[in-house]
N, C-alpha and C. Protein backbone atom coordinates (compact mmCIF):
# COMPACT_ATOMS: atom_id res chain seq x y z
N UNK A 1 -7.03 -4.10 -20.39
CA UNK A 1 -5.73 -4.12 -19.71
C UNK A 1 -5.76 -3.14 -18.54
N UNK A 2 -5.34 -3.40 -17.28
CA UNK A 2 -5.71 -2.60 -15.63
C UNK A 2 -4.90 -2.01 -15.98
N UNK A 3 -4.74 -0.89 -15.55
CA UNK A 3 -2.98 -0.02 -14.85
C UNK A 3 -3.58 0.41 -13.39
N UNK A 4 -2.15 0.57 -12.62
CA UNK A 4 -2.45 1.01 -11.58
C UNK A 4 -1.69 2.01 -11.68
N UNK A 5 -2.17 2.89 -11.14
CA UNK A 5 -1.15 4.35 -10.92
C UNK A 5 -0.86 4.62 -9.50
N UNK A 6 0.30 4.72 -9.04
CA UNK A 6 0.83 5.48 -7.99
C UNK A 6 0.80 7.02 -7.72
N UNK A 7 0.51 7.38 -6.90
CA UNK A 7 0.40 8.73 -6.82
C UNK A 7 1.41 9.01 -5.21
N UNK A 8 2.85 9.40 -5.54
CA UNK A 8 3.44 9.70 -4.33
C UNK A 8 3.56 10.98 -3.98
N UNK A 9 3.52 11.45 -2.83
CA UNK A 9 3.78 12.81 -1.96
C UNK A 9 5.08 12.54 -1.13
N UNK A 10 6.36 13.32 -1.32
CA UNK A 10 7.10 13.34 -0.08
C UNK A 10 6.65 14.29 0.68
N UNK A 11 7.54 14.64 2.09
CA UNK A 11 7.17 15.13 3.02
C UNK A 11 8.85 15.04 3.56
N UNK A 12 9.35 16.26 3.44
CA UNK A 12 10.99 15.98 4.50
C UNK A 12 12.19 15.59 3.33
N UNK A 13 11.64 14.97 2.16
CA UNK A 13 12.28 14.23 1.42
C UNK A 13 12.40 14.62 -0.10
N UNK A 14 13.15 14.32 -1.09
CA UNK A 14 13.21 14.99 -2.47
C UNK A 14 12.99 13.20 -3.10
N UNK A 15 11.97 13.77 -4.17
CA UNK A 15 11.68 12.70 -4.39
C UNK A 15 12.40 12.36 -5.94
N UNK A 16 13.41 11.30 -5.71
CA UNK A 16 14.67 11.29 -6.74
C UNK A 16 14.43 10.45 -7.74
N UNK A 17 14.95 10.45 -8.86
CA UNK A 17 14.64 9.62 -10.15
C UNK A 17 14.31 8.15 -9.27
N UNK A 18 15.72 7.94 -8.44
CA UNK A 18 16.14 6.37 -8.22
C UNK A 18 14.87 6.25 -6.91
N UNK A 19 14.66 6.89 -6.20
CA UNK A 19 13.41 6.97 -5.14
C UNK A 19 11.87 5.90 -6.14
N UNK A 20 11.87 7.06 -6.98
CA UNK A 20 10.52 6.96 -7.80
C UNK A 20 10.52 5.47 -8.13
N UNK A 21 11.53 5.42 -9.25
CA UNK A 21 11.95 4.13 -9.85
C UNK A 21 11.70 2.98 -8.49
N UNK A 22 12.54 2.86 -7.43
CA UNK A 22 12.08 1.96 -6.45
C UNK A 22 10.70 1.61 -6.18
N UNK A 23 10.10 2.70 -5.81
CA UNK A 23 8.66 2.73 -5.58
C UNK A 23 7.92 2.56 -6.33
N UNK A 24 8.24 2.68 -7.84
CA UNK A 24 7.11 2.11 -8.54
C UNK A 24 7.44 0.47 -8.65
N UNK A 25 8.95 0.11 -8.28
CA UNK A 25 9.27 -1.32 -8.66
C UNK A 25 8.61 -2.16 -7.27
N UNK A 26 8.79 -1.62 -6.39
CA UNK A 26 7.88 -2.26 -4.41
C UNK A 26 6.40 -2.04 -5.19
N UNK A 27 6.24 -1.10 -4.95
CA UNK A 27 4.11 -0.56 -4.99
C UNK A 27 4.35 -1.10 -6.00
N UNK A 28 4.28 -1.40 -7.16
CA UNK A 28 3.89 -2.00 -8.33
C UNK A 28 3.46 -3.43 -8.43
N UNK A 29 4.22 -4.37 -7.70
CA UNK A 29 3.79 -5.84 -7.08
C UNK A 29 2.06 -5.78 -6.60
N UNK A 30 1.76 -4.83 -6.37
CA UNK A 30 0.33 -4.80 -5.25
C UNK A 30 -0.24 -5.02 -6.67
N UNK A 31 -0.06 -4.56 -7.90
CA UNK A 31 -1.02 -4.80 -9.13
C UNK A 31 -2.00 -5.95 -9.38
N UNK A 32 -1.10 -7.02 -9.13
CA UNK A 32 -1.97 -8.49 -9.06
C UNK A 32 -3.10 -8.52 -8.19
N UNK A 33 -3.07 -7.57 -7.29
CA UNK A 33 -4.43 -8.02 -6.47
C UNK A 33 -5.52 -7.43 -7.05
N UNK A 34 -5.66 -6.28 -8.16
CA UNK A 34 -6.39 -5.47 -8.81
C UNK A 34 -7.15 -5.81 -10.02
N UNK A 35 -8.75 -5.92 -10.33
CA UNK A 35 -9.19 -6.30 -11.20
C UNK A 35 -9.21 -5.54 -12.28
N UNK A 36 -9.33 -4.33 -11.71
CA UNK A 36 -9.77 -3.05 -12.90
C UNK A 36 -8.80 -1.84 -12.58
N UNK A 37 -8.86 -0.75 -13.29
CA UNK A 37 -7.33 0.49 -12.96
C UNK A 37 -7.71 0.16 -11.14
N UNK A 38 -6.88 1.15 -10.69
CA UNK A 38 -7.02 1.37 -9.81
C UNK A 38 -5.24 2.14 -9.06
N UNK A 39 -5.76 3.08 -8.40
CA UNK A 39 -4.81 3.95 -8.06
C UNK A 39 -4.17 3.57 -5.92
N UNK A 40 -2.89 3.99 -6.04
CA UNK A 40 -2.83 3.78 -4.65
C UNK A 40 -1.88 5.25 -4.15
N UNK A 41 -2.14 5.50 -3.41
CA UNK A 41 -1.36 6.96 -2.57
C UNK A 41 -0.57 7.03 -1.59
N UNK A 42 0.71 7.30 -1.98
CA UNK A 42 1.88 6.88 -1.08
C UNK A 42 2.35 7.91 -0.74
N UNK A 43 2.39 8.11 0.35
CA UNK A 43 2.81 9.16 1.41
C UNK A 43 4.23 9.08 1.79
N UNK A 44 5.67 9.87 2.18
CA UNK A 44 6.79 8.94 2.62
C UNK A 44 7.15 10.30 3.31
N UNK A 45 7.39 10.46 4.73
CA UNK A 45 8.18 11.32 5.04
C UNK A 45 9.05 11.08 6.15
N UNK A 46 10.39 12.13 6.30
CA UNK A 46 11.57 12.51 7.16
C UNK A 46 10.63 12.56 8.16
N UNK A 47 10.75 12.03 9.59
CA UNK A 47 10.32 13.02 10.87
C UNK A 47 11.19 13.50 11.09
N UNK A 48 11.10 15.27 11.75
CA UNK A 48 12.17 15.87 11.99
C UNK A 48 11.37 16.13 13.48
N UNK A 49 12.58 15.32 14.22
CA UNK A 49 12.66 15.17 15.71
C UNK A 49 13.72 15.77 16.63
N UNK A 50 13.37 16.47 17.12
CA UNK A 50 14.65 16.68 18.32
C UNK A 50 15.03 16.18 19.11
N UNK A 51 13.91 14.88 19.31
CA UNK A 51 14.05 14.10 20.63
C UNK A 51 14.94 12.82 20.47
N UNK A 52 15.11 12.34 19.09
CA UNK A 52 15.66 10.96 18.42
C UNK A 52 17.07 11.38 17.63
N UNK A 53 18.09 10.55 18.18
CA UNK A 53 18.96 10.30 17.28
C UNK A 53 18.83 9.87 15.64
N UNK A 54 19.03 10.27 14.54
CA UNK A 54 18.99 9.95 13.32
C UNK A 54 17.32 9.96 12.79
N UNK A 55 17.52 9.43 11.55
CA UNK A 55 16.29 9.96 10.93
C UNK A 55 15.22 8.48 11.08
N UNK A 56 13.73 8.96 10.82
CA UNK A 56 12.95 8.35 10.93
C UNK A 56 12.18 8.57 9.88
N UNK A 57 11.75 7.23 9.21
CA UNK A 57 10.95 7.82 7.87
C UNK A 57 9.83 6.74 8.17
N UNK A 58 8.35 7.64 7.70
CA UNK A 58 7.05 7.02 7.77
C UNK A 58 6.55 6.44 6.00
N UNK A 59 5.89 5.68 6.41
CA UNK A 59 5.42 5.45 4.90
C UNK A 59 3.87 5.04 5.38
N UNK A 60 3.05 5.81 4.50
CA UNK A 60 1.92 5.68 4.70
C UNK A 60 0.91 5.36 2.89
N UNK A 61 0.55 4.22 2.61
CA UNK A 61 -0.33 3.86 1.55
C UNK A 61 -1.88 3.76 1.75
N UNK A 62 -2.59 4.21 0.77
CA UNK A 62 -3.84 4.19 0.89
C UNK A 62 -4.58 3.89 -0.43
N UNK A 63 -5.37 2.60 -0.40
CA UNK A 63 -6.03 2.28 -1.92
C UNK A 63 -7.29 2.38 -1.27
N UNK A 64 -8.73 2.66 -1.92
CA UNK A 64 -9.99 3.00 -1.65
C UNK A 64 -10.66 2.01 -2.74
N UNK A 65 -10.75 0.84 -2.15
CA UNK A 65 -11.30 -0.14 -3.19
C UNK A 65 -12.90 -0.94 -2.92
N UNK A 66 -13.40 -0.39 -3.68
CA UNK A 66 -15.22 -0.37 -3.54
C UNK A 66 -15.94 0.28 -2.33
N UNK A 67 -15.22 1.50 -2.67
CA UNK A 67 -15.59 2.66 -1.43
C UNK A 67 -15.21 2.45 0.00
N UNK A 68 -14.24 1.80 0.05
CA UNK A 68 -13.34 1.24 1.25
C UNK A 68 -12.55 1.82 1.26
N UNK A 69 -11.82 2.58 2.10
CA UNK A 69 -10.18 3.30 2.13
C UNK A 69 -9.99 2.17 3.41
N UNK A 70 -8.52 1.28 2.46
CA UNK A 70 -7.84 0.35 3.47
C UNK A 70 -6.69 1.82 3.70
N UNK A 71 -5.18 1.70 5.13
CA UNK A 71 -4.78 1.86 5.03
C UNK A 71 -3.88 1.05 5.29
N UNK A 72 -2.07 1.42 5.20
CA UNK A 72 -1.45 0.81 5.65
C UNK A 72 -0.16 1.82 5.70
N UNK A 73 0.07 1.45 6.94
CA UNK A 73 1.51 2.52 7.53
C UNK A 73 2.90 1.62 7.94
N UNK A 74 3.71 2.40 8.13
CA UNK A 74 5.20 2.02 8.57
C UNK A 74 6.03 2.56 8.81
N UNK A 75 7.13 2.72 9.98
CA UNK A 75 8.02 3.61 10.31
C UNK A 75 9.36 2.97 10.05
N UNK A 76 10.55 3.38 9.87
CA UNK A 76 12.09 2.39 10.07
C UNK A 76 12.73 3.00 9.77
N UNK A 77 14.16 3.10 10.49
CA UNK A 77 14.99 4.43 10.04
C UNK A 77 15.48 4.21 8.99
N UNK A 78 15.38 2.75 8.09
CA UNK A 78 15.79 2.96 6.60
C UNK A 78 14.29 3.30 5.86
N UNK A 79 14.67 4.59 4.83
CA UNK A 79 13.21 4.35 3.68
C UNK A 79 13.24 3.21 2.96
N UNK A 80 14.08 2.53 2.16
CA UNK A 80 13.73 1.43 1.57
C UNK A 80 12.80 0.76 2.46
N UNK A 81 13.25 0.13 4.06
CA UNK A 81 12.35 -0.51 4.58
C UNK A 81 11.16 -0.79 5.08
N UNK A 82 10.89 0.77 5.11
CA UNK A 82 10.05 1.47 5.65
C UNK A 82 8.74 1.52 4.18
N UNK A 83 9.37 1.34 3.13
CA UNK A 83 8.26 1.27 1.54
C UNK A 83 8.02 -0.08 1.56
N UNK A 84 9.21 -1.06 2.01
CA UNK A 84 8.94 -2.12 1.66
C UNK A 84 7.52 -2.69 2.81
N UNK A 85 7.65 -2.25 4.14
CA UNK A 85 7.36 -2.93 5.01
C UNK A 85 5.09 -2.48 4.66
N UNK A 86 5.30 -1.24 3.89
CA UNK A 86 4.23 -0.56 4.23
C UNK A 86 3.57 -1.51 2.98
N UNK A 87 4.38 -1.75 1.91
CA UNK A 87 3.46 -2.93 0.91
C UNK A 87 3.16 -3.81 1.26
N UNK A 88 3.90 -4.63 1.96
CA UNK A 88 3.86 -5.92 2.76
C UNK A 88 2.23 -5.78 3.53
N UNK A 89 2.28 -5.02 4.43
CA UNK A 89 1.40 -4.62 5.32
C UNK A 89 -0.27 -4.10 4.44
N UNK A 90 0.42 -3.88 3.11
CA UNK A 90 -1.28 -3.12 1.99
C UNK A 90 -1.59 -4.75 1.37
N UNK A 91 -0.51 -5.52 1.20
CA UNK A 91 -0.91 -6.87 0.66
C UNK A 91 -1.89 -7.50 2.03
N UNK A 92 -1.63 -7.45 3.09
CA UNK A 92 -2.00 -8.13 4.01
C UNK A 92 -3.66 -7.39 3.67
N UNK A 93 -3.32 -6.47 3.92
CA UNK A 93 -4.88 -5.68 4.04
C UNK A 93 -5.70 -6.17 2.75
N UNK A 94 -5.50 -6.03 1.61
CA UNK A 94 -6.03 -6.45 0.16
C UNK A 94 -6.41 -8.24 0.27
N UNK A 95 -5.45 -9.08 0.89
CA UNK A 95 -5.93 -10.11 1.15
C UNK A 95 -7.29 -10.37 2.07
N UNK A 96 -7.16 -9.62 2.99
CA UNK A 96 -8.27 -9.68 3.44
C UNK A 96 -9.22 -9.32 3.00
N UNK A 97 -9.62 -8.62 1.63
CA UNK A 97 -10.36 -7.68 1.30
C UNK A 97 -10.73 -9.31 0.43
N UNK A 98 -9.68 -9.24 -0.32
CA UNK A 98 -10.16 -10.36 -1.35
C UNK A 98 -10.77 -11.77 -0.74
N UNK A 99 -10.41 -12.19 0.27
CA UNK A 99 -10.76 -13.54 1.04
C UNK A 99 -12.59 -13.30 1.09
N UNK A 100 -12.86 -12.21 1.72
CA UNK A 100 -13.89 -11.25 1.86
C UNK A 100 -14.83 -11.87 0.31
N UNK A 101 -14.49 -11.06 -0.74
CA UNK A 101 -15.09 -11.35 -1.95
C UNK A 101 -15.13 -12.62 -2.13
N UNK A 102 -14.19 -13.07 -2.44
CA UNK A 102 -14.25 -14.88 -2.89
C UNK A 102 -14.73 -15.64 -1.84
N UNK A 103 -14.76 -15.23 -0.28
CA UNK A 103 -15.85 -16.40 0.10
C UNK A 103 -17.34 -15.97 0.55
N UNK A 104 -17.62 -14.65 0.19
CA UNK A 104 -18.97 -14.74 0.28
C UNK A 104 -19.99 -15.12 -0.24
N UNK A 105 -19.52 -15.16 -1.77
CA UNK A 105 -20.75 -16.28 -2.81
C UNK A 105 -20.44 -17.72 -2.57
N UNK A 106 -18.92 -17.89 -2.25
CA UNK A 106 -19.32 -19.11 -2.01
C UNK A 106 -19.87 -19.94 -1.05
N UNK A 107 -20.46 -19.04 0.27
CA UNK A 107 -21.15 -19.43 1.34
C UNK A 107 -22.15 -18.99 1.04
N UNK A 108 -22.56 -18.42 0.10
CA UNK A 108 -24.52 -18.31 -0.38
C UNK A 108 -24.74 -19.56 -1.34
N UNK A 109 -23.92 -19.46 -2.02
CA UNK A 109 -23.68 -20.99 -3.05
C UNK A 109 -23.94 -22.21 -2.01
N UNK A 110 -23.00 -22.94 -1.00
CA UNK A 110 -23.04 -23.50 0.03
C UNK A 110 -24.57 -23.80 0.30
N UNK A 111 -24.95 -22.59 1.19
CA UNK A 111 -26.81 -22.25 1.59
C UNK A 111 -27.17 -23.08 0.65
N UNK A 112 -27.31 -22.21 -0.53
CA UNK A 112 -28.65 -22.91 -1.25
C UNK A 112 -28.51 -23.95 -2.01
N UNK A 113 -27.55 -24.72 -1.85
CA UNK A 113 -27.63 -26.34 -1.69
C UNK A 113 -27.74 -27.36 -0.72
N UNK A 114 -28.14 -26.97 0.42
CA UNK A 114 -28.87 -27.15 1.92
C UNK A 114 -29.91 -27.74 1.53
C-alpha cells in the first residue's frame, strides 16, 4: 500500500488546521500518479511587497521521482488558487514523466518486431 507524504513549509503565512486540511485534500489527488511512497514539498508564501497593492502568494511543489526533481510553481493573490494552480501544473509535469515511462518500452517492443 503507497502513501504519499506532504511535507509543507510556510513562509509569510501560519499554517492553520483548515490550510493543512486543504492541502492535503488539493496535493493529495497527485497520489494516483505514484507507484511506490513517495513524498512531495510544498512551499507557500506571503510576498511582502511595497511595490503591489494586496497580497501575493507563491506556491512552489517539488517531487524528485527517479532522481529527477520536477518542479512546479504558481503565483495568485488568492492561496487557495495559487495551491490549486501549482497541482494542476505538478500533474502536467508527472504526465510527462509518465508518458516518458510507458512509451519507451513500448518503442523498443515496436523495434524488435521490425
Amino acid at each position: 500500500n503507497k502513501t504519499m507524504q506532504i511535507i509543507i513549509k510556510t513562509k509569510n503565512i501560519e499554517l492553520t488546521d483548515s490550510l493543512e486540511k486543504f492541502i492535503q485534500t488539493k496535493i493529495g489527488k497527485l497520489n494516483k500518479f505514484f507507484h511506490t511512497d513517495a513524498e512531495i514539498y510544498l512551499e507557500i508564501e506571503r510576498e511582502t511587497s511595497h511595490h503591489r497593492k494586496g497580497e501575493v502568494f507563491c506556491a512552489e511543489a517539488i517531487v524528485v521521482l527517479s532522481g529527477k526533481k520536477l518542479v512546479a510553481q504558481a503565483k495568485n493573490e488568492d492561496m487557495g488558487k495559487a495551491i490549486t494552480e501549482v497541482k494542476e501544473e505538478m500533474e502536467i509535469e508527472l504526465n510527462a514523466q509518465q508518458d516518458f515511462v510507458v512509451q519507451e518500452p513500448a518503442l523498443c517492443i515496436g523495434k524488435e518486431n521490425l
